[in-house]
C-alpha atoms as a PDB file:
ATOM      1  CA  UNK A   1      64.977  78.960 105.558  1.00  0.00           C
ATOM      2  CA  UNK A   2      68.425  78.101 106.913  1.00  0.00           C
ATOM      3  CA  UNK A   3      70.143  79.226 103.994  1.00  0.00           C
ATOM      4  CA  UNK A   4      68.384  82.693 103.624  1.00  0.00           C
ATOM      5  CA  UNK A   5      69.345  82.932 107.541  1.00  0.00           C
ATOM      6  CA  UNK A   6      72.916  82.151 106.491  1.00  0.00           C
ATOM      7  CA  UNK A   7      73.198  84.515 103.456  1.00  0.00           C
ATOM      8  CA  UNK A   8      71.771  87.091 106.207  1.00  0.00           C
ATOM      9  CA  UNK A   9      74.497  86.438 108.442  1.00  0.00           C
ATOM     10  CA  UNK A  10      77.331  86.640 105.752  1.00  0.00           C
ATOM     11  CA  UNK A  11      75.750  90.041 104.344  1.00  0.00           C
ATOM     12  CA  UNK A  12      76.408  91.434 107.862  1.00  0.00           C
ATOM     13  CA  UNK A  13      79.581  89.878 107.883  1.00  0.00           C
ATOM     14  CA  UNK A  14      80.915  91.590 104.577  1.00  0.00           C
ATOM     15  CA  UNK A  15      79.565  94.842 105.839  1.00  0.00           C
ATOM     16  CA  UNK A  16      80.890  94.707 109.274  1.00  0.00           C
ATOM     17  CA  UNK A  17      84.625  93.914 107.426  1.00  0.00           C
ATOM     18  CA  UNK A  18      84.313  96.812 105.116  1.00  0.00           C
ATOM     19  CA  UNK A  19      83.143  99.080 108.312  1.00  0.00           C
ATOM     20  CA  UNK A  20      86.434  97.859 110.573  1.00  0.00           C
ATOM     21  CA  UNK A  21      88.696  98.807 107.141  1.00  0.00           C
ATOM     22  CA  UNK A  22      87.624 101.912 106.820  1.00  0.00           C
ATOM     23  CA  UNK A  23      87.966 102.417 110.321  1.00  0.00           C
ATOM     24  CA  UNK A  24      91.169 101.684 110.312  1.00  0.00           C
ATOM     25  CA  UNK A  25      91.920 104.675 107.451  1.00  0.00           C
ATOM     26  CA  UNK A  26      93.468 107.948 108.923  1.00  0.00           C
ATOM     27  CA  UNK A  27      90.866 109.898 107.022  1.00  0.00           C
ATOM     28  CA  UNK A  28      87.494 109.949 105.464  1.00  0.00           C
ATOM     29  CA  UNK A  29      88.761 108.748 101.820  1.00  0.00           C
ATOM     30  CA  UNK A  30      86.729 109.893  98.549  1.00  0.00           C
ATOM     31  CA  UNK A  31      86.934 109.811  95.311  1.00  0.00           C
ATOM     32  CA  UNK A  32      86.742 112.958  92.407  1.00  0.00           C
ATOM     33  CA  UNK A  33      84.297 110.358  90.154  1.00  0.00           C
ATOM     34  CA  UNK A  34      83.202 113.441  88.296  1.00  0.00           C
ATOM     35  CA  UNK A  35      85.049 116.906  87.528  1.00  0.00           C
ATOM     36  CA  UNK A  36      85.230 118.879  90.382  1.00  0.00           C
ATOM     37  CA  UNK A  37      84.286 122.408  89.330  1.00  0.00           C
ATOM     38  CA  UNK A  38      83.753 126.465  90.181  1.00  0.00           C
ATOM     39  CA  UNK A  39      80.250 125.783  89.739  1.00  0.00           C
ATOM     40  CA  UNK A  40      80.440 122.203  90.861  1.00  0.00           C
ATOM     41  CA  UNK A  41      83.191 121.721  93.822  1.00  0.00           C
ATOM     42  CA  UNK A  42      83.474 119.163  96.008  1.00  0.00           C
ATOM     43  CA  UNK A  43      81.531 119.875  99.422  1.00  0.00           C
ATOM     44  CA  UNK A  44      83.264 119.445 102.626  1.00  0.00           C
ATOM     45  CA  UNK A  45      80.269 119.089 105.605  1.00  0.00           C
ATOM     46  CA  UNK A  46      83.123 119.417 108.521  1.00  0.00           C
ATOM     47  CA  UNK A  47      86.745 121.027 107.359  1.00  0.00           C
ATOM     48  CA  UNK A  48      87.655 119.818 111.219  1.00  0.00           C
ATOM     49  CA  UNK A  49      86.903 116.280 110.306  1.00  0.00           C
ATOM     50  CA  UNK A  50      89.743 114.478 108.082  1.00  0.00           C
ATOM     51  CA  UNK A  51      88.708 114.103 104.883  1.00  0.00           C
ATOM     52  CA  UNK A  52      90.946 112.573 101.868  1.00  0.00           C
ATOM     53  CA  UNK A  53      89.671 113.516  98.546  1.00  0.00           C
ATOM     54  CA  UNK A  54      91.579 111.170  96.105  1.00  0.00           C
ATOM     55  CA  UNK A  55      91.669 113.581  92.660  1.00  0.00           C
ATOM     56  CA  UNK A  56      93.170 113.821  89.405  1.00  0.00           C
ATOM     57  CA  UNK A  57      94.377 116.850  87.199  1.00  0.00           C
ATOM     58  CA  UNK A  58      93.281 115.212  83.965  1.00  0.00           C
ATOM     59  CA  UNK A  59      94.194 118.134  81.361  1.00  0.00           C
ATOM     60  CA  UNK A  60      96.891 120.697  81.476  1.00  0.00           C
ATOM     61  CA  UNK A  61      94.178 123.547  82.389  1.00  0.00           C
ATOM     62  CA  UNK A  62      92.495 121.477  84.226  1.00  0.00           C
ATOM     63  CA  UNK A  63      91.734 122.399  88.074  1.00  0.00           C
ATOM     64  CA  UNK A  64      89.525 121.526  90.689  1.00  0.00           C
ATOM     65  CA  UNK A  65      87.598 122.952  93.393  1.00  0.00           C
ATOM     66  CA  UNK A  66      86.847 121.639  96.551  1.00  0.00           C
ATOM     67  CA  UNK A  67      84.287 124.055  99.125  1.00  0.00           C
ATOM     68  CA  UNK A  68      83.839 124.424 103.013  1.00  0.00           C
ATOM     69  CA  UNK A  69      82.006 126.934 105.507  1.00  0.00           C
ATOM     70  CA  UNK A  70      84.774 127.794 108.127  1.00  0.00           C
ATOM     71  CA  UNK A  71      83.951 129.783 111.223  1.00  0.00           C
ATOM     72  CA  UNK A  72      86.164 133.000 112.317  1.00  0.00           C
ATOM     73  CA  UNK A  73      89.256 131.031 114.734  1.00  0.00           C
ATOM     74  CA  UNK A  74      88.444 127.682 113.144  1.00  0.00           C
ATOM     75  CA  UNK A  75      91.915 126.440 112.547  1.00  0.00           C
ATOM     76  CA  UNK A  76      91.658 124.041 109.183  1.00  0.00           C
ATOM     77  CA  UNK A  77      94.297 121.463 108.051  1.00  0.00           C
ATOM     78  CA  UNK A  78      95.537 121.788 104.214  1.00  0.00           C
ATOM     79  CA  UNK A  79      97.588 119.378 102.604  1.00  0.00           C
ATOM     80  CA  UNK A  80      98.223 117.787  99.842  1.00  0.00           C
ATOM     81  CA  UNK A  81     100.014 114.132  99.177  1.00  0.00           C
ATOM     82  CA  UNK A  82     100.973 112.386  95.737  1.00  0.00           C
ATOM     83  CA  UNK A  83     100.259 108.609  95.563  1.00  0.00           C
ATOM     84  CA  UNK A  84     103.775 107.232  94.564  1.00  0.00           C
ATOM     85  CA  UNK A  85     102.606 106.099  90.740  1.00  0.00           C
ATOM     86  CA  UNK A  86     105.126 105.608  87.920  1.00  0.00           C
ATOM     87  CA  UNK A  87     105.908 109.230  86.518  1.00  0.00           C
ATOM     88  CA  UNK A  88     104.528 111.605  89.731  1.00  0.00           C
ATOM     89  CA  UNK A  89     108.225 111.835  91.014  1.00  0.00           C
ATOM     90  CA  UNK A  90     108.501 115.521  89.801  1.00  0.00           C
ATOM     91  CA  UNK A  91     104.272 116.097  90.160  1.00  0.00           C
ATOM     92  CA  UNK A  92     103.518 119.505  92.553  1.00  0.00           C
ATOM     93  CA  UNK A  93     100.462 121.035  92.292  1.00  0.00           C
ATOM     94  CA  UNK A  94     100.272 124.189  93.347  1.00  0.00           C
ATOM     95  CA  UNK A  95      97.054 124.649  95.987  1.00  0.00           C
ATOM     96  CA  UNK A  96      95.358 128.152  97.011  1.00  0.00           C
ATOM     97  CA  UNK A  97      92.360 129.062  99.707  1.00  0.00           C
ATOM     98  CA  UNK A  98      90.089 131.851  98.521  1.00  0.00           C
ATOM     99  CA  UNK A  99      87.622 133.026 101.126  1.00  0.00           C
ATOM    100  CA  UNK A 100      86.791 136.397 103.541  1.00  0.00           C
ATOM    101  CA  UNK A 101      89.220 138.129 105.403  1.00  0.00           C
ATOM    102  CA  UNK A 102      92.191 136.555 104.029  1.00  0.00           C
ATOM    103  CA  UNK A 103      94.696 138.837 102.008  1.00  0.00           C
ATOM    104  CA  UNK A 104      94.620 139.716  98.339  1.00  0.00           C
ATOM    105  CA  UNK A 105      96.984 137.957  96.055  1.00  0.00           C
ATOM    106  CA  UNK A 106      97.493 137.103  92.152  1.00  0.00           C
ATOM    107  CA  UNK A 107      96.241 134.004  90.883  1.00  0.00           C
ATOM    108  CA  UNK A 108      96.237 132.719  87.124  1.00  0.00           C
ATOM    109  CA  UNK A 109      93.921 133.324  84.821  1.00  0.00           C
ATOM    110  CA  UNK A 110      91.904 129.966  84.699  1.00  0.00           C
ATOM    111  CA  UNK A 111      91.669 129.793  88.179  1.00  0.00           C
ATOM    112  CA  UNK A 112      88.055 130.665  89.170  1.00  0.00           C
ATOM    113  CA  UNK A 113      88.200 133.289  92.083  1.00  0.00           C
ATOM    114  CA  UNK A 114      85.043 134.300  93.704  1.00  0.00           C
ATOM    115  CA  UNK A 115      84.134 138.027  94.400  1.00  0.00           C
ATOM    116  CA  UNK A 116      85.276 139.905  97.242  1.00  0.00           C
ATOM    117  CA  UNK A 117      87.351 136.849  98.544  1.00  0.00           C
ATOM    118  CA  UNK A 118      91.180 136.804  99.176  1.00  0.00           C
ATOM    119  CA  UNK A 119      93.636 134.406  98.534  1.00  0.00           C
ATOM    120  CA  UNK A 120      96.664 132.432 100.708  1.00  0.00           C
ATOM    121  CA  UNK A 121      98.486 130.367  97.796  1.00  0.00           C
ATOM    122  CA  UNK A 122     100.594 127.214  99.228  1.00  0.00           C
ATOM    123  CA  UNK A 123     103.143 126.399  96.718  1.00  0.00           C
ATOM    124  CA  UNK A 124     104.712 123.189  96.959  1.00  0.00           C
ATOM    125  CA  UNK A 125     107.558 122.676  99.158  1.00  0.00           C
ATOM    126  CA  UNK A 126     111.383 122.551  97.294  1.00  0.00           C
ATOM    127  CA  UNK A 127     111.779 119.200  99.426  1.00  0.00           C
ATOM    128  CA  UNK A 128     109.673 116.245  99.973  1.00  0.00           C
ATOM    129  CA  UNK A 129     109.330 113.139 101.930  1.00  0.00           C
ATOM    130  CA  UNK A 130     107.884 110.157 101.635  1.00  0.00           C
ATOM    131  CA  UNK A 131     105.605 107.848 103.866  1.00  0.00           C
ATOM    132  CA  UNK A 132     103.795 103.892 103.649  1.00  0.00           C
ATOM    133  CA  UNK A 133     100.204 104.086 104.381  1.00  0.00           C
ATOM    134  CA  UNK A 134      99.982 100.237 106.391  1.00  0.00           C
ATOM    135  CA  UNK A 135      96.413 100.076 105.456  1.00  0.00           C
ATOM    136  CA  UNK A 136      95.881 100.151 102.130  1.00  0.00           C
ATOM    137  CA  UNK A 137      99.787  99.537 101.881  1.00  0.00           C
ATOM    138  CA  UNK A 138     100.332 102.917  99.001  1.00  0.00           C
ATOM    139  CA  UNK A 139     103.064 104.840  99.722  1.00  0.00           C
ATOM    140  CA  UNK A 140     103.008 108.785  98.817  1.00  0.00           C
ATOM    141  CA  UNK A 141     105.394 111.696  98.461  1.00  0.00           C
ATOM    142  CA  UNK A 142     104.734 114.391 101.166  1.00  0.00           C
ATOM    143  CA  UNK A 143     103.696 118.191  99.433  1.00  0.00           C
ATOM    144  CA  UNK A 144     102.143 120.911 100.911  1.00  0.00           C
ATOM    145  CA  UNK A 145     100.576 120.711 104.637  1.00  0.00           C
ATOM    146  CA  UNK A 146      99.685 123.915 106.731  1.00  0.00           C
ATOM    147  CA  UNK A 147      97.143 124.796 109.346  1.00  0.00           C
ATOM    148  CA  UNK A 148      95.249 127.599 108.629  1.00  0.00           C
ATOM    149  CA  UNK A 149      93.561 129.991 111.005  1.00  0.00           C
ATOM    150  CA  UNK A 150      90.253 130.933 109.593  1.00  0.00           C
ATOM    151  CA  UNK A 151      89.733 134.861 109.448  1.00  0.00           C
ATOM    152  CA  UNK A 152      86.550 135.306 109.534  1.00  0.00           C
ATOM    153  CA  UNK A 153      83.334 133.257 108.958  1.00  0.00           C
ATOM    154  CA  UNK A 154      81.719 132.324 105.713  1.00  0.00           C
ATOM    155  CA  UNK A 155      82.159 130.095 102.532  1.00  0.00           C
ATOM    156  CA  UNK A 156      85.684 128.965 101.395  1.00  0.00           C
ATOM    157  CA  UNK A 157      87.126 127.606  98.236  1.00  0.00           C
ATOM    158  CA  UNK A 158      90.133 125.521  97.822  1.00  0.00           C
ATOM    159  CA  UNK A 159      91.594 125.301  94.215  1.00  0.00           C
ATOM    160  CA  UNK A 160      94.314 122.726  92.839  1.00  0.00           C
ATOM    161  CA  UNK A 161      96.283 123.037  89.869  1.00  0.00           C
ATOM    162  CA  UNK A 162      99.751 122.831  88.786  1.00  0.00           C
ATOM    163  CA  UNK A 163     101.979 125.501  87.203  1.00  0.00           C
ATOM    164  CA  UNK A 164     103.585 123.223  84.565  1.00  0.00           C
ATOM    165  CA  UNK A 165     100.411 121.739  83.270  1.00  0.00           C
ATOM    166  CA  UNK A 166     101.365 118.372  84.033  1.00  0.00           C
ATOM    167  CA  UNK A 167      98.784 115.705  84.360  1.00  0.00           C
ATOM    168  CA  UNK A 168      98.302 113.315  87.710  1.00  0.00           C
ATOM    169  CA  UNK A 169      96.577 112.041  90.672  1.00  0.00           C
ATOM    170  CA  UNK A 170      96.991 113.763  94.331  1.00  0.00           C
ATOM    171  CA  UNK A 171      95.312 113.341  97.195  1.00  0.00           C
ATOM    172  CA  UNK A 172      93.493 116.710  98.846  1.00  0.00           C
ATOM    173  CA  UNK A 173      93.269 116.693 102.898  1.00  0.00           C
ATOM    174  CA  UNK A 174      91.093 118.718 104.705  1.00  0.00           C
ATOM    175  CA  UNK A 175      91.068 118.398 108.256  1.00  0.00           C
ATOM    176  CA  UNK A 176      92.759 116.489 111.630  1.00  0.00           C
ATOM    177  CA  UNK A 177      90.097 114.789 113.984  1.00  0.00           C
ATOM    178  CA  UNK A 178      89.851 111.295 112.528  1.00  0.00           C
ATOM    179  CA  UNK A 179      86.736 109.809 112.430  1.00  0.00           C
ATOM    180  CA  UNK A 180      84.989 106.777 110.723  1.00  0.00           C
ATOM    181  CA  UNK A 181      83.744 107.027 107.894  1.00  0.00           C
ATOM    182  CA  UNK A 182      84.207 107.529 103.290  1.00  0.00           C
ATOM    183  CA  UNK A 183      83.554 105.811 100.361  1.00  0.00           C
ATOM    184  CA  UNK A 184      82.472 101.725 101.260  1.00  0.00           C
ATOM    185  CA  UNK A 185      84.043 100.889  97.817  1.00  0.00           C
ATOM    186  CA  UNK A 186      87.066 102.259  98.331  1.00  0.00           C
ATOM    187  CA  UNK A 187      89.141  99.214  98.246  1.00  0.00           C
ATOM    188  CA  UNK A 188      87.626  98.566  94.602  1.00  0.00           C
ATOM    189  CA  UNK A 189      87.738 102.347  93.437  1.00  0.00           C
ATOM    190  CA  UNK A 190      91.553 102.220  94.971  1.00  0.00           C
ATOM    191  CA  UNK A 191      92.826  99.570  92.313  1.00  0.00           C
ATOM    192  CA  UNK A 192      91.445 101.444  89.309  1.00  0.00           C
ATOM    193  CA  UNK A 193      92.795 104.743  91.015  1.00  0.00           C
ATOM    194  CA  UNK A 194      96.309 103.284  91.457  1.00  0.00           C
ATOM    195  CA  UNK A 195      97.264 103.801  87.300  1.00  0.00           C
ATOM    196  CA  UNK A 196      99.481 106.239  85.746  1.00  0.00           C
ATOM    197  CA  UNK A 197      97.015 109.434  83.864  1.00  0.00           C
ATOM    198  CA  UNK A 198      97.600 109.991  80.399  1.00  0.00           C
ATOM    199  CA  UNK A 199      95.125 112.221  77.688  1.00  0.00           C
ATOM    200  CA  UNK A 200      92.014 109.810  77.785  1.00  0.00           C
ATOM    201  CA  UNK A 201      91.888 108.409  81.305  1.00  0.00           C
ATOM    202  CA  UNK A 202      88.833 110.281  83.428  1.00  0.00           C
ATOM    203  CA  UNK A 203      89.705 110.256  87.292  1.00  0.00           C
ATOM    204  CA  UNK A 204      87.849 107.033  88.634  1.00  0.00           C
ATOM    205  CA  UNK A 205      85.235 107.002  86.320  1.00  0.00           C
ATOM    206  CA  UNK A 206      87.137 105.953  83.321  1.00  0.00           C
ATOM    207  CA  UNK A 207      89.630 104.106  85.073  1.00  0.00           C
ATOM    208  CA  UNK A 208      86.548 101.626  85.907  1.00  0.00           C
ATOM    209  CA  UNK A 209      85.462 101.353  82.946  1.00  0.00           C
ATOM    210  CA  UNK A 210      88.797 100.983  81.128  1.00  0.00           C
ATOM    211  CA  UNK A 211      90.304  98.729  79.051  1.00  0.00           C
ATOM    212  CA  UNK A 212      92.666  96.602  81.966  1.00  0.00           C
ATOM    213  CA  UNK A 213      94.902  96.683  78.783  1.00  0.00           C
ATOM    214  CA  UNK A 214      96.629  99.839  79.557  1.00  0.00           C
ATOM    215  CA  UNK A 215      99.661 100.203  81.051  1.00  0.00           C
ATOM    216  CA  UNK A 216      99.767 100.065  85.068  1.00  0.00           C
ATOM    217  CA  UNK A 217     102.242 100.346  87.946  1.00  0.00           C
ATOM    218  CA  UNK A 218     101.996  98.881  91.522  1.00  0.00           C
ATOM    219  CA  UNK A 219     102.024 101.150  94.347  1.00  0.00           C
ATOM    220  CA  UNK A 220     105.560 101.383  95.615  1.00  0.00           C
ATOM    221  CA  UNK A 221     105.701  99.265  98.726  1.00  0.00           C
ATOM    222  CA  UNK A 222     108.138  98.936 102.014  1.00  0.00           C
ATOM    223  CA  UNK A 223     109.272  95.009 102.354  1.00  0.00           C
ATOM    224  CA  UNK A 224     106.005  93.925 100.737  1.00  0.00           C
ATOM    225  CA  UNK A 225     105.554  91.105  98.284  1.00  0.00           C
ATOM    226  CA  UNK A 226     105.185  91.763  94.409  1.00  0.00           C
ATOM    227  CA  UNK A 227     103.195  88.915  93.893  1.00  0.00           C
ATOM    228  CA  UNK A 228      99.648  90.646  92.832  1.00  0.00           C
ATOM    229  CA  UNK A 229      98.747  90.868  97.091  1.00  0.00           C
ATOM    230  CA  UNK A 230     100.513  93.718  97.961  1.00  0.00           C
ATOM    231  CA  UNK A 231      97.796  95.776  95.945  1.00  0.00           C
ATOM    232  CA  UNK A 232      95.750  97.709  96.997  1.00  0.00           C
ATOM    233  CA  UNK A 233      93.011  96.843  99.214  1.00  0.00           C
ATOM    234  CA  UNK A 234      93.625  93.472  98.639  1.00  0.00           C
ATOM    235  CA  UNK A 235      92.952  92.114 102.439  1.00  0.00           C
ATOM    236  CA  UNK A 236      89.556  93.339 101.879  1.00  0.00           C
ATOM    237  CA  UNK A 237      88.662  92.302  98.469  1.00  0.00           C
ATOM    238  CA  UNK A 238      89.541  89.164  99.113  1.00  0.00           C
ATOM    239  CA  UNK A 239      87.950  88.538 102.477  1.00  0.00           C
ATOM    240  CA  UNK A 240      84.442  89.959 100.541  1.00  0.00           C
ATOM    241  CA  UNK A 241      85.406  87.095  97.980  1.00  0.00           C
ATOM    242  CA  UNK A 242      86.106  84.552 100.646  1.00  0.00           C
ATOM    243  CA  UNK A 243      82.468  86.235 102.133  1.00  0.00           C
ATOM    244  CA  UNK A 244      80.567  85.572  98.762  1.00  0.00           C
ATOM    245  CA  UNK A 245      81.947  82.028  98.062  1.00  0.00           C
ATOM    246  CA  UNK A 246      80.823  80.706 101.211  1.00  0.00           C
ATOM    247  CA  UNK A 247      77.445  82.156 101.287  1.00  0.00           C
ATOM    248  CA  UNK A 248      76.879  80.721  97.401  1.00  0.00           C
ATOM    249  CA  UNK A 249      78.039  77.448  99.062  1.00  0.00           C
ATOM    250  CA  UNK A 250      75.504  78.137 101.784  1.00  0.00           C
ATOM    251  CA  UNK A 251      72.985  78.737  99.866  1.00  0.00           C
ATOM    252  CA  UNK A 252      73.665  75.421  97.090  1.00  0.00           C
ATOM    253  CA  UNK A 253      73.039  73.568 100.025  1.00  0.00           C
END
């Protein structure tokens, strides 16, 4: 009885630490585990409500879709941000909002544009900055960011690609109130999301599953150790480890 009551207790425990991480995120983080598609996008519930939607461009053609209903006056934050991985220095996707009311513009051919929409492209900028996320301690290159005044009411698409058809992980945000919330495992998922792309990987889907064999590179970091902690989402893993040790001891007892 007094160990089940203790297991208890550390189960809350470990979900009560993953809650206070992710509260401590800027945005609602995701992950693109499957292709993101015309047919299939990604569906944002609130485009007022931060959300980070960690993605990959897997294939040169390849480009993804992310969705949102926006009301006429709603204004909606775009932006995009590239985790700083070896061989994303010169990575700029090129990101464009298709919906009513907004003006009609030229897109490329593989780029799925619904009827009777028009279209604001948001090229990359020519110069970029970069920041350190303290949190999951990642640092990223700055790209496009603009608020955009909704014209009129109705469904909205938001499509990524880049021009050059290079291949690599970006982060899409959608919104600016911050509130709790995302993917519990993203600690885990961020590890396996933190590797360079190359022609087999498959957004965080394969990089779970893959062979730990293939070459990595740490996120860059601001005065933090190289010793294996400064990864990412290590705090956490380790406290659910620290969690999960004691409540086996608990329970041996």
């Amino acid at each position: 009885m007094r160990s089940g009551f203790v297991m208890f207790v550390m189960l809350l425990t470990s979900l009560a630490l993953i809650a206070l991480a992710m509260q401590a995120l800027a945005h609602q983080p995701f992950f693109e585990d499957a292709d993101i598609t015309p047919d299939n996008p990604w569906q944002i519930k609130d485009p007022t409500i931060s959300t980070a939607v960690y993605s990959t461009l897997e294939t040169p053609e390849d480009v993804d879709y992310i969705s949102f209903n926006g009301s006429k006056g709603e204004v909606v934050l775009l932006s995009i941000t590239i985790p700083q991985i070896s061989g994303q220095e010169n990575f700029t996707p090129t990101m464009a909002l298709m919906g009513p009311g907004l003006p009609d513009g030229n897109l490329p051919a593989r780029v799925v544009r619904p009827m009777d929409t028009g279209v604001l492209v948001l090229p990359p900028p020519v110069n970029a900055t970069a920041f350190f996320e303290p949190f999951s301690r990642t640092s990223y290159w700055t790209r496009q960011e603009q608020n955009v005044t909704m014209p009129a009411s109705g469904r909205y698409l938001v499509a990524v690609w880049d021009e050059q058809g290079m291949l690599g992980r970006y982060v899409l945000v959608i919104g600016y109130m911050e509130v709790a919330g995302g993917d519990l495992l993203f600690p885990i998922k961020m590890r396996s999301y933190w590797t360079p792309v190359n022609s087999s990987s498959r957004g965080v889907q394969a990089a779970n599953g893959a062979n730990s064999s293939s070459s990595t590179s740490q996120p860059t970091q601001r005065s933090a150790p190289s010793d294996g902690k400064s990864l990412p989402g290590f705090e956490v893993a380790m406290a659910l480890v620290c969690i999960s040790a004691a409540a086996y001891l608990a329970r041996a007892r």
